[in-house]
Protein backbone atom coordinates (compact mmCIF):
# COMPACT_ATOMS: atom_id res chain seq x y z
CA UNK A 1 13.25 50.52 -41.13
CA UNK A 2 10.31 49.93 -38.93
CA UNK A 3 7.77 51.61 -41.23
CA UNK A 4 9.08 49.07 -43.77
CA UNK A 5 8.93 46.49 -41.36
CA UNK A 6 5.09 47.28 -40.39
CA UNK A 7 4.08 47.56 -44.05
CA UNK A 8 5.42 43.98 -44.60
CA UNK A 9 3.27 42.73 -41.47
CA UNK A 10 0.42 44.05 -42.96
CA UNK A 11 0.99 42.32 -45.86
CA UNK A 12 1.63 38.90 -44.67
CA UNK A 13 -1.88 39.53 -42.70
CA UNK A 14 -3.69 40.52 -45.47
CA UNK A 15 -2.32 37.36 -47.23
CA UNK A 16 -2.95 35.08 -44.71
CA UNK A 17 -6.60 36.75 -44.36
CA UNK A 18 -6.79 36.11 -48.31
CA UNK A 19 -5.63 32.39 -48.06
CA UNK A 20 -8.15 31.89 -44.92
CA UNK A 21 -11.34 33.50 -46.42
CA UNK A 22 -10.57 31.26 -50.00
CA UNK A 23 -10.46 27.85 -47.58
CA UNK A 24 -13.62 28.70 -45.64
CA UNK A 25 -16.76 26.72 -46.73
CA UNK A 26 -20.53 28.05 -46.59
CA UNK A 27 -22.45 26.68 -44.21
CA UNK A 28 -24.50 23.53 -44.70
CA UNK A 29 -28.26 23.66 -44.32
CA UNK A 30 -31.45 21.69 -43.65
CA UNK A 31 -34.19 22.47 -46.09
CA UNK A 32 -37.88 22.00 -46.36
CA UNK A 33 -40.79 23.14 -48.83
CA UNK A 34 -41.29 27.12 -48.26
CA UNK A 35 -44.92 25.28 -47.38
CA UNK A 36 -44.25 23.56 -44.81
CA UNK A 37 -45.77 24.66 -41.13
CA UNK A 38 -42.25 23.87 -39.72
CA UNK A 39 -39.82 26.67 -39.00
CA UNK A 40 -37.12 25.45 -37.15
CA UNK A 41 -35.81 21.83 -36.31
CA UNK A 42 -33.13 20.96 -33.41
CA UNK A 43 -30.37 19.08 -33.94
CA UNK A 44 -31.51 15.76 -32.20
CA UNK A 45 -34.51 16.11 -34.99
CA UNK A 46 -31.89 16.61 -37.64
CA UNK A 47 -30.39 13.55 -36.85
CA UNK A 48 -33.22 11.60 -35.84
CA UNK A 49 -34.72 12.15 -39.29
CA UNK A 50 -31.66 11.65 -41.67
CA UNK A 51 -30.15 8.39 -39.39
CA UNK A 52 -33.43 6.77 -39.93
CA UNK A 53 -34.85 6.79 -36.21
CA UNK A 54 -37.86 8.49 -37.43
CA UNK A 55 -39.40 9.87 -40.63
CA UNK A 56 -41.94 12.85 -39.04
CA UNK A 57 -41.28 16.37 -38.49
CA UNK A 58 -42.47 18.10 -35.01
CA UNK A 59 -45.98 18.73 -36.59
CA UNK A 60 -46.44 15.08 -37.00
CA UNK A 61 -46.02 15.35 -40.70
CA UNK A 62 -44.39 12.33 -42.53
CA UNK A 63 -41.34 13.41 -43.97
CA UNK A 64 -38.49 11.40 -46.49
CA UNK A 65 -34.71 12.48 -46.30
CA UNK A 66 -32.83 13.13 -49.52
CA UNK A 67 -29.05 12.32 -49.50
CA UNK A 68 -26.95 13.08 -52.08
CA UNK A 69 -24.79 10.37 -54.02
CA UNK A 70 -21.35 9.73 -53.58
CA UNK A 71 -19.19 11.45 -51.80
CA UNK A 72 -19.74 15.01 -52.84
CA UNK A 73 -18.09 17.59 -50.57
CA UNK A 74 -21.88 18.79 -49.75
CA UNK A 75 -22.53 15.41 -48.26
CA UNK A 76 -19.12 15.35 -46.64
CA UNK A 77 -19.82 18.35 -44.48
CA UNK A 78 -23.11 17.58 -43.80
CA UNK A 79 -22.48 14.22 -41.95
CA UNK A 80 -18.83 15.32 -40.41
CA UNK A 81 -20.57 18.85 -38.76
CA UNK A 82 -23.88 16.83 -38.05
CA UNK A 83 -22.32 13.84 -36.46
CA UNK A 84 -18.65 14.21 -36.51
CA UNK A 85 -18.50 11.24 -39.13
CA UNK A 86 -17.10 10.44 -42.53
CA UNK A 87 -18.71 9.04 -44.70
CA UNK A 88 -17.56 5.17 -44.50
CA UNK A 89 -18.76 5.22 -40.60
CA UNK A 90 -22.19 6.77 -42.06
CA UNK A 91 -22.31 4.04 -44.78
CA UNK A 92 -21.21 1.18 -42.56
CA UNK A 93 -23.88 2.55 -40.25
CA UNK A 94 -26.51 2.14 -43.16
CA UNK A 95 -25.71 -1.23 -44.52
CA UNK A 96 -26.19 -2.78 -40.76
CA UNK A 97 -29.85 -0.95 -40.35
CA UNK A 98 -30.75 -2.15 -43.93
CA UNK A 99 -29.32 -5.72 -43.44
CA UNK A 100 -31.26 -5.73 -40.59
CA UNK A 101 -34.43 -4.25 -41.75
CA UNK A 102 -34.59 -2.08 -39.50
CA UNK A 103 -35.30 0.61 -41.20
CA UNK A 104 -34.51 2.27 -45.00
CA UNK A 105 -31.73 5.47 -45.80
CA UNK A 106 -32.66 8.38 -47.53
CA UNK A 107 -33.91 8.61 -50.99
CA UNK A 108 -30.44 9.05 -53.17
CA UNK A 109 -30.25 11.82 -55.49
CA UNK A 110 -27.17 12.70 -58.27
CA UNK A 111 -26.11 16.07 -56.65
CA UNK A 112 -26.98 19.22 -54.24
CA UNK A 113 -29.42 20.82 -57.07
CA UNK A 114 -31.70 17.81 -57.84
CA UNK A 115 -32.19 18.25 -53.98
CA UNK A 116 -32.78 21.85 -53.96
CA UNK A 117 -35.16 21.04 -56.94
CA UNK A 118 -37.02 17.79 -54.64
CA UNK A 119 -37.99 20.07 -51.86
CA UNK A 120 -38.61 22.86 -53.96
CA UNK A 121 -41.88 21.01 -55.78
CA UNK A 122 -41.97 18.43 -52.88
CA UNK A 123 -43.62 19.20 -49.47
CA UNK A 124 -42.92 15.78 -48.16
CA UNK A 125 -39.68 15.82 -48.36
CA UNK A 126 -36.35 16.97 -46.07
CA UNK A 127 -33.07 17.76 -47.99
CA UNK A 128 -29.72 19.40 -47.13
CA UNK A 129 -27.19 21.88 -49.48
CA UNK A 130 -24.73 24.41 -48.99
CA UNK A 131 -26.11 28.25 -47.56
CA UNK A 132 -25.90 30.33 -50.79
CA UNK A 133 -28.00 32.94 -50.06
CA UNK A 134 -31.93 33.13 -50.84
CA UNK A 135 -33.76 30.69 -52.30
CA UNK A 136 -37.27 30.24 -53.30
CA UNK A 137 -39.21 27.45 -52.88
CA UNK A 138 -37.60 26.32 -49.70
CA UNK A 139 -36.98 27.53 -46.00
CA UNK A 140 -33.91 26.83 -43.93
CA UNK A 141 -35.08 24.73 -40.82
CA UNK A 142 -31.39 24.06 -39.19
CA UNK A 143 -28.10 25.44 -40.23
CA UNK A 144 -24.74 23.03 -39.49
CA UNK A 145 -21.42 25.48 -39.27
CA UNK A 146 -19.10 24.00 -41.96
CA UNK A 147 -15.60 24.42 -39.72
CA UNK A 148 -12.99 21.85 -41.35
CA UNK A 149 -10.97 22.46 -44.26
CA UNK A 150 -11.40 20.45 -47.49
């Protein structure tokens, strides 16, 4: 009985493993034309940048943030694991800077690949999408851990 016992352990932690591994999320990172001098940004850049504080990167280039519309999941992790926000905080945020004219958001685009696309041909521009793998074109200046569950 407790071999049969042990097998069905393993089994329920192999399952669980299964169900864990299928909720996980990739990573969320901050991407910039593969010609760009900059290698790495901090954090406090990150958000400087996309919250509209200031448009340069650490070489004093002038950079504009993408965002993508809507609520896609992409742009749902990005703002929760960059600022612990959801989205209606990060929009309310936005319409009192623009009412204000203080300063403008990022440039909207429809989804994650016209983004990858933007930075890809654009060198003045900073964009965000989910870490699958290797891309060309581009080079991954800050990575955000994606911890929450959908």
């Amino acid at each position: 009985m407790g071999k049969r016992f042990s097998g069905t352990k393993t089994w329920v932690m192999l399952l669980a493993l299964i169900l864990f591994s299928a909720s996980a999320r990739p990573d969320i990172v901050v991407i910039v034309n593969a010609a760009s001098n900059v290698e790495q940004l901090s954090r406090d850049d990150v958000v400087n940048i996309f919250m509209g504080r200031y448009r340069k990167l650490p070489d004093g280039t002038s950079v504009m943030p993408l965002d993508i519309k809507g609520d896609a999941p992409e742009k749902k992790d990005f703002y929760k694991a960059l600022l612990d926000k959801n989205l209606p905080e990060v929009n309310a945020y936005w319409a009192r800077l623009v009412f204000s004219g203080r300063t403008s958001p990022p440039l909207i685009l429809e989804d994650a690949d016209q983004v990858l696309k933007k930075v890809t041909l654009d060198p003045t521009v900073i964009g965000y999408t989910t870490d699958s793998g290797t891309r060309e074109g581009v080079k991954i200046v800050y990575r955000l851990p994606v911890t929450s569950t959908p």
